[in-house]
Protein backbone atom coordinates (compact mmCIF):
# COMPACT_ATOMS: atom_id res chain seq x y z
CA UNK A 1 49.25 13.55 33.60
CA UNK A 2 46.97 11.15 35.32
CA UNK A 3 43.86 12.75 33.94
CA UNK A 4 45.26 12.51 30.55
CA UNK A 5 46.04 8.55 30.67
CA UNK A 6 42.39 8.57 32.17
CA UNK A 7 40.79 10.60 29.07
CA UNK A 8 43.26 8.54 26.51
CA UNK A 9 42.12 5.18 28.13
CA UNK A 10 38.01 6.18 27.55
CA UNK A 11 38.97 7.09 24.53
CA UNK A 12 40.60 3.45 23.66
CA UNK A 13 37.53 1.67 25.25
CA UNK A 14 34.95 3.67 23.29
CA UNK A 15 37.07 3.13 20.39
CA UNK A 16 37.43 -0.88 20.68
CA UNK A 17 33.37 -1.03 21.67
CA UNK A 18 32.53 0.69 18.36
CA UNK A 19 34.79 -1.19 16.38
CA UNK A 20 33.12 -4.82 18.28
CA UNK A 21 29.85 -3.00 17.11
CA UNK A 22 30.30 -3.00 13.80
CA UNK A 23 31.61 -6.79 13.05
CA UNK A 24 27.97 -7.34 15.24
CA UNK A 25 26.24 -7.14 11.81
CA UNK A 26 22.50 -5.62 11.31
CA UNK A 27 19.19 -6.67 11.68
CA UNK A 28 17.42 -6.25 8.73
CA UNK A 29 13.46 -5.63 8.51
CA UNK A 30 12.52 -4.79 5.07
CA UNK A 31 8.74 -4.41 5.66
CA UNK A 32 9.30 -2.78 9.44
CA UNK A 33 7.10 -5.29 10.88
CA UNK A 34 9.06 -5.99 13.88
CA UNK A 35 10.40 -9.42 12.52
CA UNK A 36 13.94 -9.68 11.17
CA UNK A 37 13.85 -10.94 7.70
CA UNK A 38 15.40 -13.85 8.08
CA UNK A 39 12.33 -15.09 10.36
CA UNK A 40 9.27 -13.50 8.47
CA UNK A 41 7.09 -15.38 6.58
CA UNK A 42 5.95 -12.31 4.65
CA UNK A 43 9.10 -10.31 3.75
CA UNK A 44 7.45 -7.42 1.73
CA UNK A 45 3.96 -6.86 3.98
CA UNK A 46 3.42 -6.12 7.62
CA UNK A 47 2.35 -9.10 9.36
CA UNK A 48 4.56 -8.47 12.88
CA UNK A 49 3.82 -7.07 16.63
CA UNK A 50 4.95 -3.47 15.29
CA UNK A 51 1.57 -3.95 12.55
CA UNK A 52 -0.92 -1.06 13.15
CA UNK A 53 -3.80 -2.34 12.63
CA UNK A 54 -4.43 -5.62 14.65
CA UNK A 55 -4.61 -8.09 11.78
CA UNK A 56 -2.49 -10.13 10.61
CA UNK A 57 -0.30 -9.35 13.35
CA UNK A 58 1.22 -12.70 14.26
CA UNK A 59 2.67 -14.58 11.45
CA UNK A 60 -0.25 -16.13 10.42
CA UNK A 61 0.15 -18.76 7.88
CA UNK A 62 -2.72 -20.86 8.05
CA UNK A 63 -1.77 -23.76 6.30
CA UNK A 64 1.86 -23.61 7.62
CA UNK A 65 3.61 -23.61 4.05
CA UNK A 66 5.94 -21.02 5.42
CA UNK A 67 4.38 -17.86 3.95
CA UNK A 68 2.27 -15.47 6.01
CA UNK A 69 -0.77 -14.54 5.32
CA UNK A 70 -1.00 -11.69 3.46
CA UNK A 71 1.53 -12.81 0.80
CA UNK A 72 0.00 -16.26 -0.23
CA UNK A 73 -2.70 -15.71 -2.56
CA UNK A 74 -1.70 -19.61 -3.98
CA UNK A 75 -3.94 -21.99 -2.25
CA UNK A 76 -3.03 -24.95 -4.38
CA UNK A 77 0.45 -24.29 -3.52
CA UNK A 78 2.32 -24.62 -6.59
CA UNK A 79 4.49 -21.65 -6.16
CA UNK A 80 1.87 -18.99 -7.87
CA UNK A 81 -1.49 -17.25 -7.83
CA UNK A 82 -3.36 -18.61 -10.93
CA UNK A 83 -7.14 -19.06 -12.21
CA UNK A 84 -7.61 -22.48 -9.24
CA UNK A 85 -6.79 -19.97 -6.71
CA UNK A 86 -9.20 -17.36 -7.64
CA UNK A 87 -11.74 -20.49 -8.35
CA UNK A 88 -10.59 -21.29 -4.58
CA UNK A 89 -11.37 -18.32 -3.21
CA UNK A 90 -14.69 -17.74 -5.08
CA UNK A 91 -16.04 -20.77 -3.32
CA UNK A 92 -14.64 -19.43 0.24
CA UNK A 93 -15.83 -15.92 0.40
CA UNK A 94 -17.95 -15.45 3.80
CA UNK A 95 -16.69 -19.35 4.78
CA UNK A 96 -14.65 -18.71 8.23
CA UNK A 97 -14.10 -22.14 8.17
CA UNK A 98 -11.75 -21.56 4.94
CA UNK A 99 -8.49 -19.59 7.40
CA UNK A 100 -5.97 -20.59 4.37
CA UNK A 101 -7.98 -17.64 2.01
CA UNK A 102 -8.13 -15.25 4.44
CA UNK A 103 -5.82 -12.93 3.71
CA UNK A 104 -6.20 -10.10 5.64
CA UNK A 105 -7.13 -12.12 9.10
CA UNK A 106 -10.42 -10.60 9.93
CA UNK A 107 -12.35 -13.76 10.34
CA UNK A 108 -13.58 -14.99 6.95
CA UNK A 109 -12.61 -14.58 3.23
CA UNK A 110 -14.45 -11.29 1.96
CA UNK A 111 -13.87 -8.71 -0.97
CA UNK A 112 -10.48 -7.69 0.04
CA UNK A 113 -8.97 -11.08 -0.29
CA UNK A 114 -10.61 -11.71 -3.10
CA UNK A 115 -9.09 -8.00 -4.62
CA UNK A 116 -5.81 -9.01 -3.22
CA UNK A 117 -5.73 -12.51 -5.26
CA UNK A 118 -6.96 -10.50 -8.48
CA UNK A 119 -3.77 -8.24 -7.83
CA UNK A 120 -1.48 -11.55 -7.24
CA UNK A 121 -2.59 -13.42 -10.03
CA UNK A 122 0.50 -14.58 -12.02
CA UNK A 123 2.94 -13.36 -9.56
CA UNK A 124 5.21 -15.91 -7.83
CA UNK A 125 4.23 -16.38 -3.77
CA UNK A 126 6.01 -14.70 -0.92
CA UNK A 127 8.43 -13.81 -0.61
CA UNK A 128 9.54 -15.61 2.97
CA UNK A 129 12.33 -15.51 5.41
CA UNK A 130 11.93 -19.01 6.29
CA UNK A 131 14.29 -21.70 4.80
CA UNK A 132 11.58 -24.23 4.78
CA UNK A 133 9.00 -21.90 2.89
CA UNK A 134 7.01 -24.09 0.49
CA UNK A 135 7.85 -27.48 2.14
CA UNK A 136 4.85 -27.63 4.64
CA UNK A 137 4.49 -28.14 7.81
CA UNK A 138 7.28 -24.97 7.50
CA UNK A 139 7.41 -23.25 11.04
CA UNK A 140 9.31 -20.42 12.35
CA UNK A 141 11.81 -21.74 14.56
């Protein structure tokens, strides 16, 4: 009898804890970059600790407008990639001084950034996590 009350009481406890889970909500990740959406300034691309290759690896959003990296191809910041942001980039390629245009994070704008702005142009920046994205300074809190 006592065993029973024993196995009936796990059984309540395991119960209770799964049902506690599931009001605990998830976490979502849509790019599996290791940052929950809500925080990641680059919803749709890798740019988190769980990246493989080493770049772009940190949130980096060089002119802190709230989008990471390798999602803002819009320089002039008026909410898309146009013709001034390809002119932008033109002018930057092999500058490491110019961070904001490169893309990819390997030191200076080069041909992949400047393929990657091609591919953007007339598409909308982003997306981001952050509530502040587009206001700059716009930092992860």
């Amino acid at each position: 009898m006592k065993r029973n009350w024993m196995i009936f009481g796990c059984a309540a406890l395991l119960a209770l804890g799964l049902s506690f889970g599931s009001f605990a909500g998830s976490i979502t990740d849509t790019d599996g970059d290791g940052v929950p959406d809500s925080f990641d300034n680059c919803r749709l691309r890798d740019n988190g600790p769980l990246q493989a290759t080493g770049a772009c690896n940190g949130q980096e959003d060089a002119n802190l407008d709230g989008y990471g990296q390798p999602c803002d191809f819009d320089y002039n910041n008026n909410g898309a990639a146009d013709a001034s942001d390809l002119t932008s980039m033109l002018g930057s390629l092999g500058n490491p001084a110019q961070t904001a245009q490169d893309n990819n994070c390997n030191g200076s704008p080069d041909a992949g950034d400047l393929t990657g702005v091609l591919g953007a142009l007339g598409s909308p920046v982003g997306p981001s996590g952050l509530a502040c994205a587009g206001t700059p300074p716009c930092v992860a809190q």
